[in-house]
Protein backbone atom coordinates (compact mmCIF):
# COMPACT_ATOMS: atom_id res chain seq x y z
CA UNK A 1 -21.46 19.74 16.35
CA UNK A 2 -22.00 19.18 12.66
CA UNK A 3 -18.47 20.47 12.30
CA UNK A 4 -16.91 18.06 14.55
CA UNK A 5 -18.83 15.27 12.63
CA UNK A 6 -17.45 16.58 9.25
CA UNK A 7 -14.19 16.83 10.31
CA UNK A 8 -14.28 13.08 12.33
CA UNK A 9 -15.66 11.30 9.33
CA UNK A 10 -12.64 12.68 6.77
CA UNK A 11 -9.98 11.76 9.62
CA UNK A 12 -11.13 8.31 9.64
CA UNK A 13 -11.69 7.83 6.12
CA UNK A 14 -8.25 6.53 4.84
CA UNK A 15 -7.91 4.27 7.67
CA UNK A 16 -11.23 2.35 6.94
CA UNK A 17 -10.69 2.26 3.16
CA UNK A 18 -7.41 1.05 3.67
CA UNK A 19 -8.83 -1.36 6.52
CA UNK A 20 -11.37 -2.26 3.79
CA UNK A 21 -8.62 -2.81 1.48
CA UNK A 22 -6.81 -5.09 3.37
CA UNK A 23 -9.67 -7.35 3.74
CA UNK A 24 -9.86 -7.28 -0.05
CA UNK A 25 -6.04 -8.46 -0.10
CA UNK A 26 -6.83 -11.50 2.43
CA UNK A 27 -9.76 -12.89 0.13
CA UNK A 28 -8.58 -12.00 -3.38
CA UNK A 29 -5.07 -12.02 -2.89
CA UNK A 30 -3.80 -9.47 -5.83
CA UNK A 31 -0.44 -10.28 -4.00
CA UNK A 32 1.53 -11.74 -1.29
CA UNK A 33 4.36 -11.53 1.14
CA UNK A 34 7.65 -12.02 -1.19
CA UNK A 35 5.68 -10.92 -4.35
CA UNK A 36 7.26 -8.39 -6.57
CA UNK A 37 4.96 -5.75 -7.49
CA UNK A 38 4.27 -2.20 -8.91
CA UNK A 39 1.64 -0.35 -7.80
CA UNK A 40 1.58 3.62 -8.69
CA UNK A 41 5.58 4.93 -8.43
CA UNK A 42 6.64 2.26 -6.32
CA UNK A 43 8.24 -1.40 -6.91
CA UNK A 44 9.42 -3.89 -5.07
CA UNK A 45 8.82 -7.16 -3.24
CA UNK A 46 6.10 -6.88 -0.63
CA UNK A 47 7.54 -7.58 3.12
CA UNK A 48 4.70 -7.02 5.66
CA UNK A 49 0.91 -6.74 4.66
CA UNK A 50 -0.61 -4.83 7.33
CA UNK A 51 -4.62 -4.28 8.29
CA UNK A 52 -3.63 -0.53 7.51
CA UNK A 53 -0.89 -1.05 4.71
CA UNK A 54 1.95 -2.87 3.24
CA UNK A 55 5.66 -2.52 3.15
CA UNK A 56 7.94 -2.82 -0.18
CA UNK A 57 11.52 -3.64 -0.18
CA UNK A 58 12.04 -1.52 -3.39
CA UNK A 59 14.05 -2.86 -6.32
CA UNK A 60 14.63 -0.74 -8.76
CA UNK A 61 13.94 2.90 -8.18
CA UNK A 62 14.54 6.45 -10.03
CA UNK A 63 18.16 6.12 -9.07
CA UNK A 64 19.15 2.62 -10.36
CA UNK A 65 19.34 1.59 -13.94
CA UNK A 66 19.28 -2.45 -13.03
CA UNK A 67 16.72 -4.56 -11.15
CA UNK A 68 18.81 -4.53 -8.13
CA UNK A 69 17.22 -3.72 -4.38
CA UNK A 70 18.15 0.35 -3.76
CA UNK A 71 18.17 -1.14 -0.01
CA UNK A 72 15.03 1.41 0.91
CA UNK A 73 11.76 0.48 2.79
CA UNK A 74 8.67 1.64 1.02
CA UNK A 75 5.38 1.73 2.73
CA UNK A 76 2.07 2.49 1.06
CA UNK A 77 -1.75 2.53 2.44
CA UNK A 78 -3.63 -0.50 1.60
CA UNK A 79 -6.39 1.71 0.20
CA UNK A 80 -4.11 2.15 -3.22
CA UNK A 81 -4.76 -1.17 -4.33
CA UNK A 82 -8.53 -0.26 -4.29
CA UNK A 83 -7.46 3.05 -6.49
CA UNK A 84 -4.33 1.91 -8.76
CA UNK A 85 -3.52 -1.18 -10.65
CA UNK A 86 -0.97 -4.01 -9.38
C-alpha cells in the first residue's frame, strides 16, 4: 500500500505544480497570449495558455540566425515558470 501511495503522489506531482502554476499566470500575469518570451531553451510568442501548460510559436531557434518564426509548435509545462526565469 505505501508503495502505491509513493508511486501515486510522484505521478501527480507535475500536473498539480503545473496546475498551480497556471493559477500563478492568471493572477500575476508574467505573460500573455501573443507575448514573446524566453523561458529555459525555448522562444517564441505564447499561443494557448493552458491549466496544464502553454504553447510557443517559436521564433528563432538553434537553426535560424534571424528573428524569424522556424514555423514549429513548442509546448512546455506551466510548472517551468515556477522553476526558470521569463
Amino acid at each position: 500500500m505505501d508503495l502505491f501511495l509513493r508511486r501515486d503522489s510522484q505521478a501527480l506531482q507535475t500536473p498539480i505544480t503545473s496546475f498551480i502554476a497556471w493559477i500563478y499566470i492568471l493572477v500575476r500575469t508574467p505573460y500573455r497570449v501573443g507575448d514573446r518570451i524566453r523561458i529555459g531553451e525555448a522562444s517564441g510568442d505564447v499561443l494557448v495558455v493552458g491549466y496544464l501548460d502553454t504553447t510557443l510559436w517559436e521564433f528563432g531557434g538553434e537553426y535560424l540566425s534571424t528573428d524569424h518564426p522556424s514555423g514549429r509548435i513548442m509546448k512546455f509545462p506551466n510548472s517551468k515558470v515556477l522553476s526558470s526565469a521569463v
